[in-house]
Protein backbone atom coordinates (compact mmCIF):
# COMPACT_ATOMS: atom_id res chain seq x y z
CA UNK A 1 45.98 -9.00 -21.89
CA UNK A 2 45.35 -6.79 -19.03
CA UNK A 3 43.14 -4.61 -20.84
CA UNK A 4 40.44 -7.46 -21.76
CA UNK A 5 40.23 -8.48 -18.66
CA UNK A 6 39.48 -5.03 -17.22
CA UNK A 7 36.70 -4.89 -20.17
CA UNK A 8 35.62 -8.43 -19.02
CA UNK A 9 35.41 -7.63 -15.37
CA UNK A 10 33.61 -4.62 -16.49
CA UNK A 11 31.08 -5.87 -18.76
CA UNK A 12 30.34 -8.11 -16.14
CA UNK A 13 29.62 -5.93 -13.60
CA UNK A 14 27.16 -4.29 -16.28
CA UNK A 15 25.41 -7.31 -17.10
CA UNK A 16 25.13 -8.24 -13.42
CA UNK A 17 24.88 -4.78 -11.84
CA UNK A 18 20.88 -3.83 -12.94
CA UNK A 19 19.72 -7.69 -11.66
CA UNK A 20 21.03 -6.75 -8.38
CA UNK A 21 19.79 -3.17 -7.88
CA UNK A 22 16.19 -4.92 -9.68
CA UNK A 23 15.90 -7.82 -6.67
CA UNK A 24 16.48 -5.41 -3.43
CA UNK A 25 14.11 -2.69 -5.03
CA UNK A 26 11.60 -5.79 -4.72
CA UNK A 27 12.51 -6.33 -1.83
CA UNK A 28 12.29 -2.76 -0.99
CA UNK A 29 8.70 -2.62 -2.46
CA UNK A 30 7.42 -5.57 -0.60
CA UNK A 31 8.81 -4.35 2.81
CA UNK A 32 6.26 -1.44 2.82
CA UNK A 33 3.08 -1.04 4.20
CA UNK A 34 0.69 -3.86 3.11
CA UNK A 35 -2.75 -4.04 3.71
CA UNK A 36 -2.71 -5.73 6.21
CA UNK A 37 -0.56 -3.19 8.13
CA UNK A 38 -2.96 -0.66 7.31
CA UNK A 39 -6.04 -0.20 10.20
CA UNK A 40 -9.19 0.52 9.41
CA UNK A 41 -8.86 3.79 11.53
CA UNK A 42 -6.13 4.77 9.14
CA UNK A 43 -8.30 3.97 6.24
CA UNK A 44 -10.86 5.98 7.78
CA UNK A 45 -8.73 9.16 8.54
CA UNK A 46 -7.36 9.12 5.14
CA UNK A 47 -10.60 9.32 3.62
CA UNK A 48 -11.38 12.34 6.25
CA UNK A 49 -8.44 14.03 5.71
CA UNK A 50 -9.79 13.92 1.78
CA UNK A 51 -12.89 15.91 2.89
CA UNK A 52 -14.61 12.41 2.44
CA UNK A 53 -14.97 12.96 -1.31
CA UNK A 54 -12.06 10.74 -2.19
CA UNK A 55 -13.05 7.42 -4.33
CA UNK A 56 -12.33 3.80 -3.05
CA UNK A 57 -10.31 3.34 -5.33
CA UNK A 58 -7.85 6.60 -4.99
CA UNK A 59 -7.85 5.57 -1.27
CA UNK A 60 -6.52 2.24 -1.86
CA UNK A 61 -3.71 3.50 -4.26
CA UNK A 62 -3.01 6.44 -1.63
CA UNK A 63 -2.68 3.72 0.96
CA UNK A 64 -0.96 1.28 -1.03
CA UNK A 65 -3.89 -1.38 -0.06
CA UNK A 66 -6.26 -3.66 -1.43
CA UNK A 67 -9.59 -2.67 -2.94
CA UNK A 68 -11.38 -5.45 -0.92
CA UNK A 69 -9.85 -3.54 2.78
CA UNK A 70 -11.49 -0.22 1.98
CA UNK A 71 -14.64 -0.92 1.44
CA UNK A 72 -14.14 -3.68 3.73
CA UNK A 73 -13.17 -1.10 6.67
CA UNK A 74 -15.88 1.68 5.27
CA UNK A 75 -18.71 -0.94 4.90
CA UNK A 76 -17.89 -1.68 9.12
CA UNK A 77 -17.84 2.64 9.63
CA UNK A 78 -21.20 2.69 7.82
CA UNK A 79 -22.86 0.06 10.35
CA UNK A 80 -21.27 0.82 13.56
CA UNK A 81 -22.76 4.81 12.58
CA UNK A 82 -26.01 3.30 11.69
CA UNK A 83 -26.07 1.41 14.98
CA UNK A 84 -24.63 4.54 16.98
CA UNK A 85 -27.85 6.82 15.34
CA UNK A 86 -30.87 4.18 16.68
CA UNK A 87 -32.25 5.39 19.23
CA UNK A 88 -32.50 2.57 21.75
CA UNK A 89 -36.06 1.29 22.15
CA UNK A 90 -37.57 1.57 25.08
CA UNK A 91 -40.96 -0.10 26.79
């Protein structure tokens, strides 16, 4: 008698055991950086540190960050440099 419920207890911990470690790697996952945690000055040195050859899309799997942020944040480099290079005009 003592024996099956040993195996009981144990099978139930088996059954039970990989639904537990499943829900707090989840939670695990979703406690990391988002995108939104992720500046576009980060996004920016990342792709710098790359030697600015690195795609969109290996930056946001690098960073762990939506497609829509990248070129969200490199569309906003692009301009402010465009702005930065006019020369201001002058009467």
């Amino acid at each position: 008698m003592r024996k099956g419920m040993f195996v009981l207890a144990a099978a139930s911990l088996l059954a039970v055991g990989p639904v537990a470690f499943a829900e707090q790697h989840d939670k695990e996952k979703s406690a990391g950086t988002t995108g939104a945690q992720v500046s576009c000055d980060q996004i920016e040195a990342a792709r710098d540190e790359a030697g600015g050859g690195v795609s969109e899309d290996m930056l946001s799997k690098k960073l762990n960050v939506p497609i829509e942020r990248i070129r969200s944040c490199l569309e906003k480099e692009a301009m402010d440099l465009k702005k930065s290079e006019t020369p201001p005009s002058g009467k």
